[in-house]
N, C-alpha and C. Protein backbone atom coordinates (compact mmCIF):
# COMPACT_ATOMS: atom_id res chain seq x y z
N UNK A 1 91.70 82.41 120.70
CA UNK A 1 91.23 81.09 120.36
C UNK A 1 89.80 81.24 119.85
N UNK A 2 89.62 80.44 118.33
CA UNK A 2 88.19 80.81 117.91
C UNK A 2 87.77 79.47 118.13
N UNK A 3 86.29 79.20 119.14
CA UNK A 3 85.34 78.19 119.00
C UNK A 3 84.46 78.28 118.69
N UNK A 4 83.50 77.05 118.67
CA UNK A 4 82.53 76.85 117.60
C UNK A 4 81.56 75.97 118.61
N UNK A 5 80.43 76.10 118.72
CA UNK A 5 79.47 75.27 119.23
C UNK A 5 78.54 74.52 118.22
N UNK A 6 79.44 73.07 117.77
CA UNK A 6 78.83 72.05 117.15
C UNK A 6 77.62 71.23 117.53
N UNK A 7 77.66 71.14 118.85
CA UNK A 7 77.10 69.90 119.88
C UNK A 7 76.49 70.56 120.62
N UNK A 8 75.26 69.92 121.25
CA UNK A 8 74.33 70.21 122.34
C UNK A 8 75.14 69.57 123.66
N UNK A 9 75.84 70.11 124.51
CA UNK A 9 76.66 69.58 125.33
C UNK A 9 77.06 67.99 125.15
N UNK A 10 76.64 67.19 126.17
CA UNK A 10 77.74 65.89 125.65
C UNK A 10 77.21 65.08 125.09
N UNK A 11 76.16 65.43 124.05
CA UNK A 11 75.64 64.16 122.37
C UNK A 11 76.08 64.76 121.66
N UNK A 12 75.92 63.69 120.65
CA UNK A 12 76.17 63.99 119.34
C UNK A 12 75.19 64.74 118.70
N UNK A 13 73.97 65.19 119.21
CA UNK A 13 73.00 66.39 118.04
C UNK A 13 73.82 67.44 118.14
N UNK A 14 73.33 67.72 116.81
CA UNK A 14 74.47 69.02 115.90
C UNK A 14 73.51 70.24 116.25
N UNK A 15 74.32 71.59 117.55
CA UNK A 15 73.74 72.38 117.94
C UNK A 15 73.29 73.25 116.90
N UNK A 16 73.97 73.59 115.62
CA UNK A 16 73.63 74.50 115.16
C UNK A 16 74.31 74.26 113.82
N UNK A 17 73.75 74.16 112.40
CA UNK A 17 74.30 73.11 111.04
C UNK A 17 75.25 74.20 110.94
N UNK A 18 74.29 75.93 111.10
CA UNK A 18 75.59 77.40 110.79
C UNK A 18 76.90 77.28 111.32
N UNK A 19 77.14 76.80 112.87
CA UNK A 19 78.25 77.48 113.52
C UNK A 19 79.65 77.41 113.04
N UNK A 20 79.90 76.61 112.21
CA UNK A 20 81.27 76.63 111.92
C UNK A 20 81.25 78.25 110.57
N UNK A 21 80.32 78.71 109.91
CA UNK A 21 79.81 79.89 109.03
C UNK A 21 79.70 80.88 110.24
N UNK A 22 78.97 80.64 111.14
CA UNK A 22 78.92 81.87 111.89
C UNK A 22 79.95 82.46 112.56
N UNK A 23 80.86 81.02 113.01
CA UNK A 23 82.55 81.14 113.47
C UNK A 23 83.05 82.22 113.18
N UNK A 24 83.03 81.92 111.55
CA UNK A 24 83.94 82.66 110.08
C UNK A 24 83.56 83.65 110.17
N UNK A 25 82.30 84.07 110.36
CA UNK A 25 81.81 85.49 110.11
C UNK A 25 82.18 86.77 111.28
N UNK A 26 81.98 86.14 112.45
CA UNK A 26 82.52 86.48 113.67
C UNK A 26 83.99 86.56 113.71
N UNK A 27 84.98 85.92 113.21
CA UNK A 27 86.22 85.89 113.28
C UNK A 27 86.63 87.56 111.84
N UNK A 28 85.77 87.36 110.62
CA UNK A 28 86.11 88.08 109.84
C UNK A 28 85.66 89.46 110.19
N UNK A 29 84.66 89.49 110.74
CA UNK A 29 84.15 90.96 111.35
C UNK A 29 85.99 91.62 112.80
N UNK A 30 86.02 90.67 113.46
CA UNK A 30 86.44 90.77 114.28
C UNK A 30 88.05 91.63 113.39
N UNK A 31 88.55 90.88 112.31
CA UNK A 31 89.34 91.46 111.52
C UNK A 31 89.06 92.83 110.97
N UNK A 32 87.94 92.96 110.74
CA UNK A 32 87.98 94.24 110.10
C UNK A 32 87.48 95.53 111.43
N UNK A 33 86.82 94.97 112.12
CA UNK A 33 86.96 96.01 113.86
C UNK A 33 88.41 96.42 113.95
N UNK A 34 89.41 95.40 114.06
CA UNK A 34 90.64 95.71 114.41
C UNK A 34 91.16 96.45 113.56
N UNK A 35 91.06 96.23 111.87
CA UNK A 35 91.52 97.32 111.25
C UNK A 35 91.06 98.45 111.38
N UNK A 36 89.96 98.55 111.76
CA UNK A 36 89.03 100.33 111.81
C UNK A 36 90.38 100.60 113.42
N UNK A 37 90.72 99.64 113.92
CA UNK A 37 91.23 100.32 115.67
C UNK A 37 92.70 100.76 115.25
N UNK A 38 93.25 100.36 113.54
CA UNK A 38 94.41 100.27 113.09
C UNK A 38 95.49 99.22 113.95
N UNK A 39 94.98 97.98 114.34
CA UNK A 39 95.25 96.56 114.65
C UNK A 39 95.76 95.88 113.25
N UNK A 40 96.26 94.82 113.49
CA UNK A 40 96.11 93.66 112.41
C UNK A 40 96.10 92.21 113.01
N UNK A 41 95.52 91.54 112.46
CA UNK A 41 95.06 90.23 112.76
C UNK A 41 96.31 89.23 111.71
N UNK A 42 96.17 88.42 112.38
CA UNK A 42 96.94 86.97 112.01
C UNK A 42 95.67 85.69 112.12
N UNK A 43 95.34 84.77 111.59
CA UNK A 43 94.29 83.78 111.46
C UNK A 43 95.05 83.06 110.95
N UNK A 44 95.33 81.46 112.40
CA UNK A 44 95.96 80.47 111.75
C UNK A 44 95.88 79.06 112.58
N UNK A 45 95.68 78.07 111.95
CA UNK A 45 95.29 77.02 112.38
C UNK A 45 96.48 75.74 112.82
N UNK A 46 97.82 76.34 113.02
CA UNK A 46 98.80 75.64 112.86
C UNK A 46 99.61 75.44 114.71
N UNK A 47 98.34 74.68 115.12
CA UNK A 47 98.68 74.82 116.50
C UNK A 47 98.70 73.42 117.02
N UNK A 48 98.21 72.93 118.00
CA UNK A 48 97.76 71.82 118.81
C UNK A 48 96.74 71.54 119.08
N UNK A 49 95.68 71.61 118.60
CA UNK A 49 94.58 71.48 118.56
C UNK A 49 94.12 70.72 119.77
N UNK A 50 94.81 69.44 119.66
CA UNK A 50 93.90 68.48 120.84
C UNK A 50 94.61 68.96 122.17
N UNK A 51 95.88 69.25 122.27
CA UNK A 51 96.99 69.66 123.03
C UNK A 51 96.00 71.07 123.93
N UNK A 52 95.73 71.89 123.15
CA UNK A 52 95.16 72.78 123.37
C UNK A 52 93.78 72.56 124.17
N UNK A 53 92.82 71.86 123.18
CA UNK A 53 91.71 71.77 123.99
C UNK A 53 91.71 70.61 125.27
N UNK A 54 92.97 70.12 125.65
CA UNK A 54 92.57 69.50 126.52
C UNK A 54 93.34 70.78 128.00
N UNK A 55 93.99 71.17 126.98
CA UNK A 55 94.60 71.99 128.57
C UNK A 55 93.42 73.37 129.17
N UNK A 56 92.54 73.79 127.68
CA UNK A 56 91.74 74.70 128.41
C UNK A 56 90.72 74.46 128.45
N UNK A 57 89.98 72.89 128.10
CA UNK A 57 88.86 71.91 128.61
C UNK A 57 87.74 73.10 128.50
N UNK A 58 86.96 73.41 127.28
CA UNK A 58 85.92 73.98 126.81
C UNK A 58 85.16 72.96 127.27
N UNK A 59 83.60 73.91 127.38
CA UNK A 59 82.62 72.85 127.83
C UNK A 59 82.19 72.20 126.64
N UNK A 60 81.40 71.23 126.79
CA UNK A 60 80.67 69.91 126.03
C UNK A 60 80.23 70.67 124.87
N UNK A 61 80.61 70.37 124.02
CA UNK A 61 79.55 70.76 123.06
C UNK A 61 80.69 72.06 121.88
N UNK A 62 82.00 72.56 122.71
CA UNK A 62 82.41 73.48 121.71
C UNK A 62 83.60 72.94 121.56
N UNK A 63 84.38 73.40 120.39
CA UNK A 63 85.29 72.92 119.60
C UNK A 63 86.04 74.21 119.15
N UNK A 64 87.51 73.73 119.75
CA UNK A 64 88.01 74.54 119.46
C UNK A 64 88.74 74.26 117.46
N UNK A 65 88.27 76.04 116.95
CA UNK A 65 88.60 75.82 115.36
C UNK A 65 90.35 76.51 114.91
N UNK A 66 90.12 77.56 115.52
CA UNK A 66 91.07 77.85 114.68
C UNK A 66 92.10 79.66 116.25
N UNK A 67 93.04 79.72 115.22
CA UNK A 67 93.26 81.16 116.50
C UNK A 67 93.56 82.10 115.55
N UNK A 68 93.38 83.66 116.60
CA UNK A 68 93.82 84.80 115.56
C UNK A 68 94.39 85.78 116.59
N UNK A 69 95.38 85.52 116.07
CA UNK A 69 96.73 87.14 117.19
C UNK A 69 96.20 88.20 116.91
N UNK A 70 95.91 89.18 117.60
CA UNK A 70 95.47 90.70 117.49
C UNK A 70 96.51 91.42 118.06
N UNK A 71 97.02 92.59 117.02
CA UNK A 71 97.92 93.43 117.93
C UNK A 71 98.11 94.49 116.84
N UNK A 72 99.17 95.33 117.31
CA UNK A 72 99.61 96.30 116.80
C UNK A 72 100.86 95.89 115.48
N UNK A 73 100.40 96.47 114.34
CA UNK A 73 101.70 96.31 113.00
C UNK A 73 103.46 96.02 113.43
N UNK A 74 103.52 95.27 113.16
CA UNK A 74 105.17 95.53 113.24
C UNK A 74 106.15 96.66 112.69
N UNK A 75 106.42 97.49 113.06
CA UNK A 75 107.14 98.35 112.47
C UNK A 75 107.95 98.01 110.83
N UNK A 76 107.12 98.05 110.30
CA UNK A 76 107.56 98.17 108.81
C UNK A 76 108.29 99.31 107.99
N UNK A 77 108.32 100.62 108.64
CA UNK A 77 108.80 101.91 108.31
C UNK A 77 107.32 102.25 107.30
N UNK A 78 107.90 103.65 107.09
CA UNK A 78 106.87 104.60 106.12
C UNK A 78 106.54 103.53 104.79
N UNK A 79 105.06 103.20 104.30
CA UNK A 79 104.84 102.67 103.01
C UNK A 79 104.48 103.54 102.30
N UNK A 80 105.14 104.09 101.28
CA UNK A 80 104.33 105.26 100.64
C UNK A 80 103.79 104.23 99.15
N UNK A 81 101.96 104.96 99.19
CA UNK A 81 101.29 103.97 97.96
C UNK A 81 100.98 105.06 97.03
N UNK A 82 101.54 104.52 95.74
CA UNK A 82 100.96 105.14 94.90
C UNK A 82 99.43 104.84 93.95
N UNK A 83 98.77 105.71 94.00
CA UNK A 83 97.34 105.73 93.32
C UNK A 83 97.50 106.75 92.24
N UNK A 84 95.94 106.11 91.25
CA UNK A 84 96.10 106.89 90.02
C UNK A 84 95.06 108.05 90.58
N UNK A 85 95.21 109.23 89.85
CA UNK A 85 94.45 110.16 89.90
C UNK A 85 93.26 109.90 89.12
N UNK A 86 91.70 110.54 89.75
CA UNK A 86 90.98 110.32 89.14
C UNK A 86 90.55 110.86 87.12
N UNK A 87 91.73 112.06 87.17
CA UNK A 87 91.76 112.38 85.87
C UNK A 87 92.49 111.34 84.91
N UNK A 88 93.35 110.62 85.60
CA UNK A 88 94.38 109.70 84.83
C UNK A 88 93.34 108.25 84.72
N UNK A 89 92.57 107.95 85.55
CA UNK A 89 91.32 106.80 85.26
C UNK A 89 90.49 107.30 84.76
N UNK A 90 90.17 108.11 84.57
CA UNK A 90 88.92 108.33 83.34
C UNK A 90 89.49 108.38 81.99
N UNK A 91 90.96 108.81 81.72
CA UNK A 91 91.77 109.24 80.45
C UNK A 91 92.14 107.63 80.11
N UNK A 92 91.43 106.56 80.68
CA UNK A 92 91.91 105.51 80.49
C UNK A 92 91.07 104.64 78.75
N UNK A 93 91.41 103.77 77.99
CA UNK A 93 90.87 103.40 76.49
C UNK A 93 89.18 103.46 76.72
N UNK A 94 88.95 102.82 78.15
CA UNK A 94 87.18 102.25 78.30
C UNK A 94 86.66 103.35 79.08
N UNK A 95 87.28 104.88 79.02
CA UNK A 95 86.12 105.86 79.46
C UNK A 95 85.72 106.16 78.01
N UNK A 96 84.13 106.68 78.30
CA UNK A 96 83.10 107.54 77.85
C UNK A 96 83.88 109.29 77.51
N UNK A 97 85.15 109.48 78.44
CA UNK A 97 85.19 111.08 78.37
C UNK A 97 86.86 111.03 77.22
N UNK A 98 86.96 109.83 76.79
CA UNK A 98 88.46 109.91 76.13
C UNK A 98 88.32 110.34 74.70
């Protein structure tokens, strides 16, 4: 579950104008950690939102935004990728060496 601290506990002043940017940034780092751990992430907002925050009653002030599953790939079998060789991209119309 990704939250966000909008609010200075229970007013309406806006804790911080960034946090919903800093959210994002924190959530996108968090994606690419997991890929360095060879994880993959899911990021998706298609939940219960109010359902949710009332059953795990965050304190004053945070909001729940969005969620992201972390886990291990689903067995997809072997992907074999093909890449060009670096002699075959330079032999390309817009090199200097053609």
């Amino acid at each position: 579950m990704n939250l966000t601290r909008r609010f200075v506990d229970d007013t309406d002043l806006v804790f911080s104008e960034f946090a919903d940017y800093d959210l994002g940034q924190a959530v996108a780092h968090l994606t690419v950690q997991a890929q360095a751990m060879g994880l993959t992430c899911h990021q998706f907002r298609a939940f219960d939102r109010d359902g949710l925050t009332g059953e795990l009653r965050p304190n004053p002030g945070w909001v729940v935004m969005s969620m992201t599953a972390v886990g291990a790939p689903a067995d997809r079998g072997q992907q074999v990728r093909w890449r060009r060789s670096v002699a075959e991209l330079r032999s390309d119309p817009w090199s200097e060496d053609r």
